[in-house]
N, C-alpha and C. Protein backbone atom coordinates (compact mmCIF):
# COMPACT_ATOMS: atom_id res chain seq x y z
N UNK A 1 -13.76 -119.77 179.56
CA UNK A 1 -14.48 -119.66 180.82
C UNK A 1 -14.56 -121.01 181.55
N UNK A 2 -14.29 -122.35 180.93
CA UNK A 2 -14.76 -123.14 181.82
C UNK A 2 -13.82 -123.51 182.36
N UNK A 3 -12.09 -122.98 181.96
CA UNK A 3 -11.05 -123.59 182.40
C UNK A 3 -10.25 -122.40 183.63
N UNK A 4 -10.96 -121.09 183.19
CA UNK A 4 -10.16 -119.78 183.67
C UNK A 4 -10.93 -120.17 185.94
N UNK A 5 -9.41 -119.83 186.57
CA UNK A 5 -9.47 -119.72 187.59
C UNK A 5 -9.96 -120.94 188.33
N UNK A 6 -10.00 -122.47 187.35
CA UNK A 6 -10.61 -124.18 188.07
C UNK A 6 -9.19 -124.11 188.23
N UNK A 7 -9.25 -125.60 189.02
CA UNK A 7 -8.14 -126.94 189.49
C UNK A 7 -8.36 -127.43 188.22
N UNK A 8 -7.38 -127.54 187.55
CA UNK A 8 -7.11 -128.71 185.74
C UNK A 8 -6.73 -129.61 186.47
N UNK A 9 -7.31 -131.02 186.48
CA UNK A 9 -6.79 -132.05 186.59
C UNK A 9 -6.69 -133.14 185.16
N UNK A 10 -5.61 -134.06 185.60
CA UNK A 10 -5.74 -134.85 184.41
C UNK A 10 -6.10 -135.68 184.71
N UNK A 11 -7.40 -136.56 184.24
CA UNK A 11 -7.91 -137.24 184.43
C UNK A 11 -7.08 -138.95 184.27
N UNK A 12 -6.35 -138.82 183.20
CA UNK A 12 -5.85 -139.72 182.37
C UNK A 12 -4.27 -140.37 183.14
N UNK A 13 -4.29 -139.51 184.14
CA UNK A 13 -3.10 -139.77 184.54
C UNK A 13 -2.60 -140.70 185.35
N UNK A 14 -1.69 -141.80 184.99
CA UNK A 14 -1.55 -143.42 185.84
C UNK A 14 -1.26 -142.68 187.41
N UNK A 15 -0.40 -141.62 187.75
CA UNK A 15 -0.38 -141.54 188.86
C UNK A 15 -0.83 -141.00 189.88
N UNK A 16 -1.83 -140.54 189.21
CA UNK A 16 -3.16 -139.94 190.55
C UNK A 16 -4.78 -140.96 190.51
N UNK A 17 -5.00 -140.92 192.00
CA UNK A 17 -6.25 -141.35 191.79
C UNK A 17 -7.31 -140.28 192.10
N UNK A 18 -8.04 -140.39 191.03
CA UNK A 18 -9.45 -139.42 191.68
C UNK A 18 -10.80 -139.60 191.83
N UNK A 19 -11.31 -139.26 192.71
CA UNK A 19 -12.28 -140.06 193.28
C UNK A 19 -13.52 -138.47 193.70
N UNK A 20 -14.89 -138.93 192.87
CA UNK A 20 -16.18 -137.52 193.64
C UNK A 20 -16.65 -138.38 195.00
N UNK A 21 -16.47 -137.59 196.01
CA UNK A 21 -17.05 -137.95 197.23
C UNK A 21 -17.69 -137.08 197.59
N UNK A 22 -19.18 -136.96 197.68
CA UNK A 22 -20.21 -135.89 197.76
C UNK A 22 -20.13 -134.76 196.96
N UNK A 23 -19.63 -133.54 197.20
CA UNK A 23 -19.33 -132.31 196.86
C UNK A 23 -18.05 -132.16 196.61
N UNK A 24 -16.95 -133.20 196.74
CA UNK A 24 -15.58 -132.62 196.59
C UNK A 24 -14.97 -133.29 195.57
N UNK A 25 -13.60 -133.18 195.26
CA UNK A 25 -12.83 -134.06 194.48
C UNK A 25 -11.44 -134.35 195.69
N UNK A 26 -11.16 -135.79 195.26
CA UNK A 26 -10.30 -136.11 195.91
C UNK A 26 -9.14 -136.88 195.28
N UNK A 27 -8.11 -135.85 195.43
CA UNK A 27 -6.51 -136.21 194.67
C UNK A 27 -6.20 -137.39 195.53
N UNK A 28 -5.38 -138.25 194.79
CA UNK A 28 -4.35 -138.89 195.74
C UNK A 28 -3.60 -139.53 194.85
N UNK A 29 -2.04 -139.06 195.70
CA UNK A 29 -1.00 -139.21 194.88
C UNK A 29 0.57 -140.02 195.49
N UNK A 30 0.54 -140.84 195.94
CA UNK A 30 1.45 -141.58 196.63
C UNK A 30 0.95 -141.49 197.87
N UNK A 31 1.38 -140.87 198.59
CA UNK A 31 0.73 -140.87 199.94
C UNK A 31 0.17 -139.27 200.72
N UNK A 32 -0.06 -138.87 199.47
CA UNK A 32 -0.57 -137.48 200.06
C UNK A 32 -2.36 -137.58 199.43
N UNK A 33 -2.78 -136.56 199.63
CA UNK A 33 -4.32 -136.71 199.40
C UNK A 33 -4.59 -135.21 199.87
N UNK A 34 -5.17 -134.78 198.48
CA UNK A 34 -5.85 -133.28 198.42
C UNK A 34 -7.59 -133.09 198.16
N UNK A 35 -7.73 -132.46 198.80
CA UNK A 35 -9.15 -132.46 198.77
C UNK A 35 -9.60 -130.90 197.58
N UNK A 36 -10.41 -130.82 196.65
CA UNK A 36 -11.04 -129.90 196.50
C UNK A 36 -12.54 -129.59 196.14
N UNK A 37 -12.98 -128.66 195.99
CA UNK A 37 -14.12 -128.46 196.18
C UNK A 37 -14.62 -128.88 194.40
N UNK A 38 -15.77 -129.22 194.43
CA UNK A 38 -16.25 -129.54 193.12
C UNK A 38 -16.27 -129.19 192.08
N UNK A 39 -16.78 -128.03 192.59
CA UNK A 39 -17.57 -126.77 191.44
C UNK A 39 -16.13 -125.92 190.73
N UNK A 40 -14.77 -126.45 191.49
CA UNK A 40 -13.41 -125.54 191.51
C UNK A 40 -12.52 -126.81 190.31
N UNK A 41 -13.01 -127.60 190.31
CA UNK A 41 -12.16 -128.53 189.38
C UNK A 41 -13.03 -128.84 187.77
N UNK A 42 -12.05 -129.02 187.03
CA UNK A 42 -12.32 -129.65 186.14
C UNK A 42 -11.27 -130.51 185.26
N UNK A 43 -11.73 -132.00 185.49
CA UNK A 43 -11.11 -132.84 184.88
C UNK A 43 -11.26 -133.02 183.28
N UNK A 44 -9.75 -133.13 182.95
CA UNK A 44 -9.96 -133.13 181.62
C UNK A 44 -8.99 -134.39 181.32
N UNK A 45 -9.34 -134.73 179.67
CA UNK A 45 -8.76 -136.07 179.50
C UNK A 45 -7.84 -136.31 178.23
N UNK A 46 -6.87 -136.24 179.70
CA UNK A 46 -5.24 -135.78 179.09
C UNK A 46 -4.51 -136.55 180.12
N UNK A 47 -3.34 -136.99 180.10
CA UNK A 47 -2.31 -137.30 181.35
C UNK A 47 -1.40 -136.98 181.57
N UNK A 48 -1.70 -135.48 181.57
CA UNK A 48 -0.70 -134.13 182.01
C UNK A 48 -1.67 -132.89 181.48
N UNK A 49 -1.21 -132.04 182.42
CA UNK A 49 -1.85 -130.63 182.50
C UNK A 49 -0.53 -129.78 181.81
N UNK A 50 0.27 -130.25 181.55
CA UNK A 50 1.29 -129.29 180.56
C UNK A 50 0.58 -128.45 179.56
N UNK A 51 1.25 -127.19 179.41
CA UNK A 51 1.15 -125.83 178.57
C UNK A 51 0.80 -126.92 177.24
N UNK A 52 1.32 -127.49 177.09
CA UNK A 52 1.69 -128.31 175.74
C UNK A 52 0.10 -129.30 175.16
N UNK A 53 0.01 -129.82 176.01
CA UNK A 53 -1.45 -130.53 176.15
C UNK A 53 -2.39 -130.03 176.17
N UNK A 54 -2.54 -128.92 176.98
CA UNK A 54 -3.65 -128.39 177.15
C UNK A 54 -3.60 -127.48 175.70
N UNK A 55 -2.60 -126.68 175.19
CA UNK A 55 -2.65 -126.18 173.57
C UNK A 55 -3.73 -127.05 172.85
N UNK A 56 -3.14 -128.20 172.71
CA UNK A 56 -3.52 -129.25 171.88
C UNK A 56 -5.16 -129.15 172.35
N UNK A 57 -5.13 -129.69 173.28
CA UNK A 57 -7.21 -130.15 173.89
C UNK A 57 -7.95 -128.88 173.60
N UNK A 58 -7.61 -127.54 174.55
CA UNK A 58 -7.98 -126.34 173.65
C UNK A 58 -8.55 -126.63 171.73
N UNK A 59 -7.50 -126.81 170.85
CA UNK A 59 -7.56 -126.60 169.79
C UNK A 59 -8.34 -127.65 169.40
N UNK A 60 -8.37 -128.61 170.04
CA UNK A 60 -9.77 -129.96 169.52
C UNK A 60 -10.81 -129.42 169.98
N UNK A 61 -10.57 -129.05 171.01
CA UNK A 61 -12.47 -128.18 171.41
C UNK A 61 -13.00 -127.34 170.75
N UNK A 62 -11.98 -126.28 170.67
CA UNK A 62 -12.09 -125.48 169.13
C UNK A 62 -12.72 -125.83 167.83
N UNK A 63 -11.79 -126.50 167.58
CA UNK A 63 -12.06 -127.41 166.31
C UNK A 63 -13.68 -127.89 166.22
N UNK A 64 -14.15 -128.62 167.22
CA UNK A 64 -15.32 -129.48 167.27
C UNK A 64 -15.97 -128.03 167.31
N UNK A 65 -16.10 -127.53 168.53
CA UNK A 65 -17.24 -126.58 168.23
C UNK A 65 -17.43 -125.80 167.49
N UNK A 66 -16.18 -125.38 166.16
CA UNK A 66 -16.50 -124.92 165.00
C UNK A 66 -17.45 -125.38 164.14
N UNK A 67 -16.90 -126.89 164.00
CA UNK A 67 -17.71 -127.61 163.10
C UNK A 67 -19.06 -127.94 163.33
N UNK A 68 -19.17 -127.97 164.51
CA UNK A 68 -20.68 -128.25 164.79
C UNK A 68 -21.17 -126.93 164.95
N UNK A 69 -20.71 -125.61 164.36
CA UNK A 69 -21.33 -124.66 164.19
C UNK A 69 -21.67 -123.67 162.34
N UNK A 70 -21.02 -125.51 161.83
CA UNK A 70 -21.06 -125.09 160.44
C UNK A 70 -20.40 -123.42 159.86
N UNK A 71 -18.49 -123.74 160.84
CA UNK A 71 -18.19 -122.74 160.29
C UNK A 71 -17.54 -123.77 159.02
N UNK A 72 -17.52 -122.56 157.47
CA UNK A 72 -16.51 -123.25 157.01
C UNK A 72 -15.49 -122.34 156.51
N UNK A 73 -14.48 -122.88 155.17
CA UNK A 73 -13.19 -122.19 155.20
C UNK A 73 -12.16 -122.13 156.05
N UNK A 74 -12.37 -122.76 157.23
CA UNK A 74 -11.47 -122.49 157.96
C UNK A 74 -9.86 -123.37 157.42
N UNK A 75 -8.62 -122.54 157.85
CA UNK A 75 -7.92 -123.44 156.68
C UNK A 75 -6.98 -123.95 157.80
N UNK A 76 -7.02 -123.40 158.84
CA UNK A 76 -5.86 -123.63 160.13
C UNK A 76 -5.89 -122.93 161.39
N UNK A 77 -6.16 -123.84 162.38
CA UNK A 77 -6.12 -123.51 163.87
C UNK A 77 -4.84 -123.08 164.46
N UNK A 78 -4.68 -122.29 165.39
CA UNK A 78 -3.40 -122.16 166.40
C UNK A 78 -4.07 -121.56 167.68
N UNK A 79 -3.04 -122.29 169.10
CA UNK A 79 -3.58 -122.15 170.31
C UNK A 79 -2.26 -121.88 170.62
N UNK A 80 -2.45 -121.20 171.84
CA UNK A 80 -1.32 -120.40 172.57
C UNK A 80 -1.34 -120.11 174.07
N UNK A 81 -1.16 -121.24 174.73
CA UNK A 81 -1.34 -121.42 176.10
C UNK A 81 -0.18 -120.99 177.31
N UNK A 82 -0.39 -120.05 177.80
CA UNK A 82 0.67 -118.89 178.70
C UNK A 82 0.95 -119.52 180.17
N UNK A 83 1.96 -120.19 180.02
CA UNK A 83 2.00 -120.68 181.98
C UNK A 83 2.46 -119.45 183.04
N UNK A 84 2.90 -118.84 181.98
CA UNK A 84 3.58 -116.63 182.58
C UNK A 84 3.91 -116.76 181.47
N UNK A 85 4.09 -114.77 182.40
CA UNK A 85 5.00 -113.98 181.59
C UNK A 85 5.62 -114.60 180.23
N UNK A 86 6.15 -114.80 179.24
CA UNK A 86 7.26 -115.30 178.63
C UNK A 86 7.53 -116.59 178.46
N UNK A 87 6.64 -117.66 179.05
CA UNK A 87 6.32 -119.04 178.89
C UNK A 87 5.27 -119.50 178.69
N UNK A 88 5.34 -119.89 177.12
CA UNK A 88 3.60 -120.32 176.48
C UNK A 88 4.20 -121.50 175.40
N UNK A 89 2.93 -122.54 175.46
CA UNK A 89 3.00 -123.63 174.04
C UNK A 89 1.99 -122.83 173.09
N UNK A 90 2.44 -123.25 171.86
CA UNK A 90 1.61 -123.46 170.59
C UNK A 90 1.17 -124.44 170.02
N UNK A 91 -0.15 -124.69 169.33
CA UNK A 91 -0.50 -125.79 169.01
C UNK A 91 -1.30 -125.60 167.67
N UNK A 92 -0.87 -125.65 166.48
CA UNK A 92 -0.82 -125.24 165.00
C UNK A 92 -1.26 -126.65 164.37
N UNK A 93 -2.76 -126.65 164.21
CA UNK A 93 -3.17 -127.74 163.43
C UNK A 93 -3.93 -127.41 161.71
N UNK A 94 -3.46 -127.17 160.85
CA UNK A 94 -3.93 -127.18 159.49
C UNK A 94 -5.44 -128.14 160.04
N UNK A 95 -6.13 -127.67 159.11
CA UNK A 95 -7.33 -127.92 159.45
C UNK A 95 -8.28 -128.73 157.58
């Protein structure tokens, strides 16, 4: 839920700057500059929004909020992130 239907930005990334100006977020990326609304983004801290990355961050969030929910047994994570149809990463961490 907190990622379904936002702007993913990467926070981490050398070639954007981003900047909160009141209520919005503001891209800028060579010489263009996108504006969006606040409540519609969420920066995450990665430096790339690839299928591939985001698998991975998924499965650490996972991960953490397992543990801090005192699950145990768990013996191995997998994430499976769909860019479409027929194009998805996996991200398979033994645990």
């Amino acid at each position: 839920d907190r990622l379904d239907h936002r702007v993913l930005l990467a926070r981490d990334n050398p070639w954007l700057t981003l900047a909160e100006e009141g209520r919005s977020i503001i891209v800028r990326y060579r010489e263009k500059t996108y504006t969006f609304p606040r409540e519609d983004v969420v920066m995450l801290p990665l430096p790339n929004t690839t299928a591939e990355m985001l698998a991975e961050w998924i499965g650490s969030e996972l991960e953490t909020a397992l543990c801090e929910r005192g699950v145990q047994g768990l013996t191995a994570l997998e994430v499976e992130v769909e860019e479409s149809y027929g194009q998805s990463a996996f991200c398979r961490k033994e645990v």
